[in-house]
Protein backbone atom coordinates (compact mmCIF):
# COMPACT_ATOMS: atom_id res chain seq x y z
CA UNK A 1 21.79 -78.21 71.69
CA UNK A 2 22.56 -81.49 71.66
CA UNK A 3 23.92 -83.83 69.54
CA UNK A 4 20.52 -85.03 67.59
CA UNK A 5 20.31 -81.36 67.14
CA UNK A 6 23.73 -81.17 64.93
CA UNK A 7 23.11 -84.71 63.35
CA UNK A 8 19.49 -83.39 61.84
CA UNK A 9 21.52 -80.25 60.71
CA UNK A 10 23.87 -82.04 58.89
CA UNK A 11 21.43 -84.11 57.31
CA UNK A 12 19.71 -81.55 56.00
CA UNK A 13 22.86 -80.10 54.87
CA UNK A 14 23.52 -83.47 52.79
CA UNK A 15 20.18 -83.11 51.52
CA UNK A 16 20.72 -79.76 50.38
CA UNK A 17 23.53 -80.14 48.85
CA UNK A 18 22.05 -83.35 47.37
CA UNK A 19 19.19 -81.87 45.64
CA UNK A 20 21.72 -79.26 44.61
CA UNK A 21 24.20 -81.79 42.89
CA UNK A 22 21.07 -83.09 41.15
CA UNK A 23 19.74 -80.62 39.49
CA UNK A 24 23.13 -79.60 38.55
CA UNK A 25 23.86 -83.08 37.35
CA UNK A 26 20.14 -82.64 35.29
CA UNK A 27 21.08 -79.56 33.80
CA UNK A 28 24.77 -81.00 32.68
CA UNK A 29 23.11 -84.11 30.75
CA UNK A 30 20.30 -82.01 29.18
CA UNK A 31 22.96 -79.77 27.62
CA UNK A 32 24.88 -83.21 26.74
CA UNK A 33 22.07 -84.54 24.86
CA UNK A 34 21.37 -81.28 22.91
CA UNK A 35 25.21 -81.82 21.52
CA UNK A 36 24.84 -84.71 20.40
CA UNK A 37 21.60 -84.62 18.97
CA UNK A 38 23.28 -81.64 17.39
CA UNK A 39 26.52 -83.73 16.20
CA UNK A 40 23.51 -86.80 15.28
CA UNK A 41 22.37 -84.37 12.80
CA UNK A 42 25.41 -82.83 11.44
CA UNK A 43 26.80 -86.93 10.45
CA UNK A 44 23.31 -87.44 9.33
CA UNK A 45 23.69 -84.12 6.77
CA UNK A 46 27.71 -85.29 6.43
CA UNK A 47 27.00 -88.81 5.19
CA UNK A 48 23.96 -87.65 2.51
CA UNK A 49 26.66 -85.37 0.80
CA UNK A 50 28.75 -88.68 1.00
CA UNK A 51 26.27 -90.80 -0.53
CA UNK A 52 25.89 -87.79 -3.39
CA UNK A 53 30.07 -87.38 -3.66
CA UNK A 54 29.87 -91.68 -3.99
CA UNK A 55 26.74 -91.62 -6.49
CA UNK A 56 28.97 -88.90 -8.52
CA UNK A 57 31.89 -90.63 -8.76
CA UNK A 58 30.49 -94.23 -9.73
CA UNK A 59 28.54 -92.41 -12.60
CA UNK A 60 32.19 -91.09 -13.71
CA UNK A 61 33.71 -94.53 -13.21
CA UNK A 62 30.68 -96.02 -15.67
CA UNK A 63 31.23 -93.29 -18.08
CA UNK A 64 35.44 -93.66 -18.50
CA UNK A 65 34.14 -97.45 -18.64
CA UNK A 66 32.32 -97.19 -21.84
CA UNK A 67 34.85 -94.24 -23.15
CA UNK A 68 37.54 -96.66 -23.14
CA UNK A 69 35.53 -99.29 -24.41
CA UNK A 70 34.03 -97.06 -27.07
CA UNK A 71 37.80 -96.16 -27.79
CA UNK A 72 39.02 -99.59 -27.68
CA UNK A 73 36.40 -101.19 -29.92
CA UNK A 74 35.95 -97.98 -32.39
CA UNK A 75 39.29 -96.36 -32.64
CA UNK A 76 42.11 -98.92 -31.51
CA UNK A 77 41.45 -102.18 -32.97
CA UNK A 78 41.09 -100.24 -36.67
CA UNK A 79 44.48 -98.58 -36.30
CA UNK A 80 46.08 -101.36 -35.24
CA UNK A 81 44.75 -103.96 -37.95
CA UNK A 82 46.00 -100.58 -40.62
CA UNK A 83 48.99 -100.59 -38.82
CA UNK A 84 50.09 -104.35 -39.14
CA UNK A 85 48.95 -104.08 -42.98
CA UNK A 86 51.56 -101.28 -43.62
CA UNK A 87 54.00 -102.79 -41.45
CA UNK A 88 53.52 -106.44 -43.80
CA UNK A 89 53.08 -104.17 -46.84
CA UNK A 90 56.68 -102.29 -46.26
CA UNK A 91 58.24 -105.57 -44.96
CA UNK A 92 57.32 -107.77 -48.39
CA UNK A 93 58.39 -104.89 -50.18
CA UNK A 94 61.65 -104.12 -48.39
CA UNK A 95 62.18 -108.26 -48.90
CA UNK A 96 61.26 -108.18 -52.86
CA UNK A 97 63.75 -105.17 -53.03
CA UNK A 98 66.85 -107.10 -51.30
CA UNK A 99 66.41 -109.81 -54.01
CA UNK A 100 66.76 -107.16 -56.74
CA UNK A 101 69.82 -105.04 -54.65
CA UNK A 102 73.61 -105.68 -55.89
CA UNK A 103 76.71 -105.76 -53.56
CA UNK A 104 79.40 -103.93 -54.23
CA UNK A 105 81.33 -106.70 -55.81
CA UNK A 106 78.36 -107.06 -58.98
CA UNK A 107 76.88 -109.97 -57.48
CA UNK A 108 73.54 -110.58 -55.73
CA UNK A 109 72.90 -110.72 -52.41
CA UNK A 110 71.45 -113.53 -50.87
């Protein structure tokens, strides 16, 4: 035994172990890409019950959009034209009242 004999021994060794690390290394990124072509699909199924929750709320948006305007247009704008009418109405006649209204004295107010 000499020392070529121990040198070819260890290489084989290295090789071993080599071939060993490998295939370990092999199996370790096979079982990495299953996760994450298992996490690719689970963000793929995530973001298309996004894009539904996003579609879902825009069509609310649009239809409080054309509530209010429906409101606005049909509901407000006629109550507030009756309201200022009343409002002038009991104004003139609160002002045609003060000219007919006596102070305590017997005169007129002004």
């Amino acid at each position: 035994m000499d020392i070529a004999w121990f040198r070819d021994l260890v290489i084989i060794i290295q090789g071993i172990l080599a071939i060993g690390l490998l295939i370990l290394l092999g199996f370790l990124a096979f079982a990495l890409y299953r996760s994450v072509k298992g996490i690719g699909e689970s963000a793929k199924k995530i973001m298309s019950s996004a894009q539904e929750v996003v579609d879902s709320a825009k069509a609310t948006v649009d239809n409080i959009a054309a509530v209010s305007s429906f409101a606005r247009s049909e509901m407000a704008m006629p109550l507030v034209r009756t309201a200022g009418i009343i409002q002038g109405v009991s104004k003139g006649l609160e002002t045609i009242m003060g000219f007919f209204k006596r102070s305590k004295g017997g005169e007129r107010c002004e």
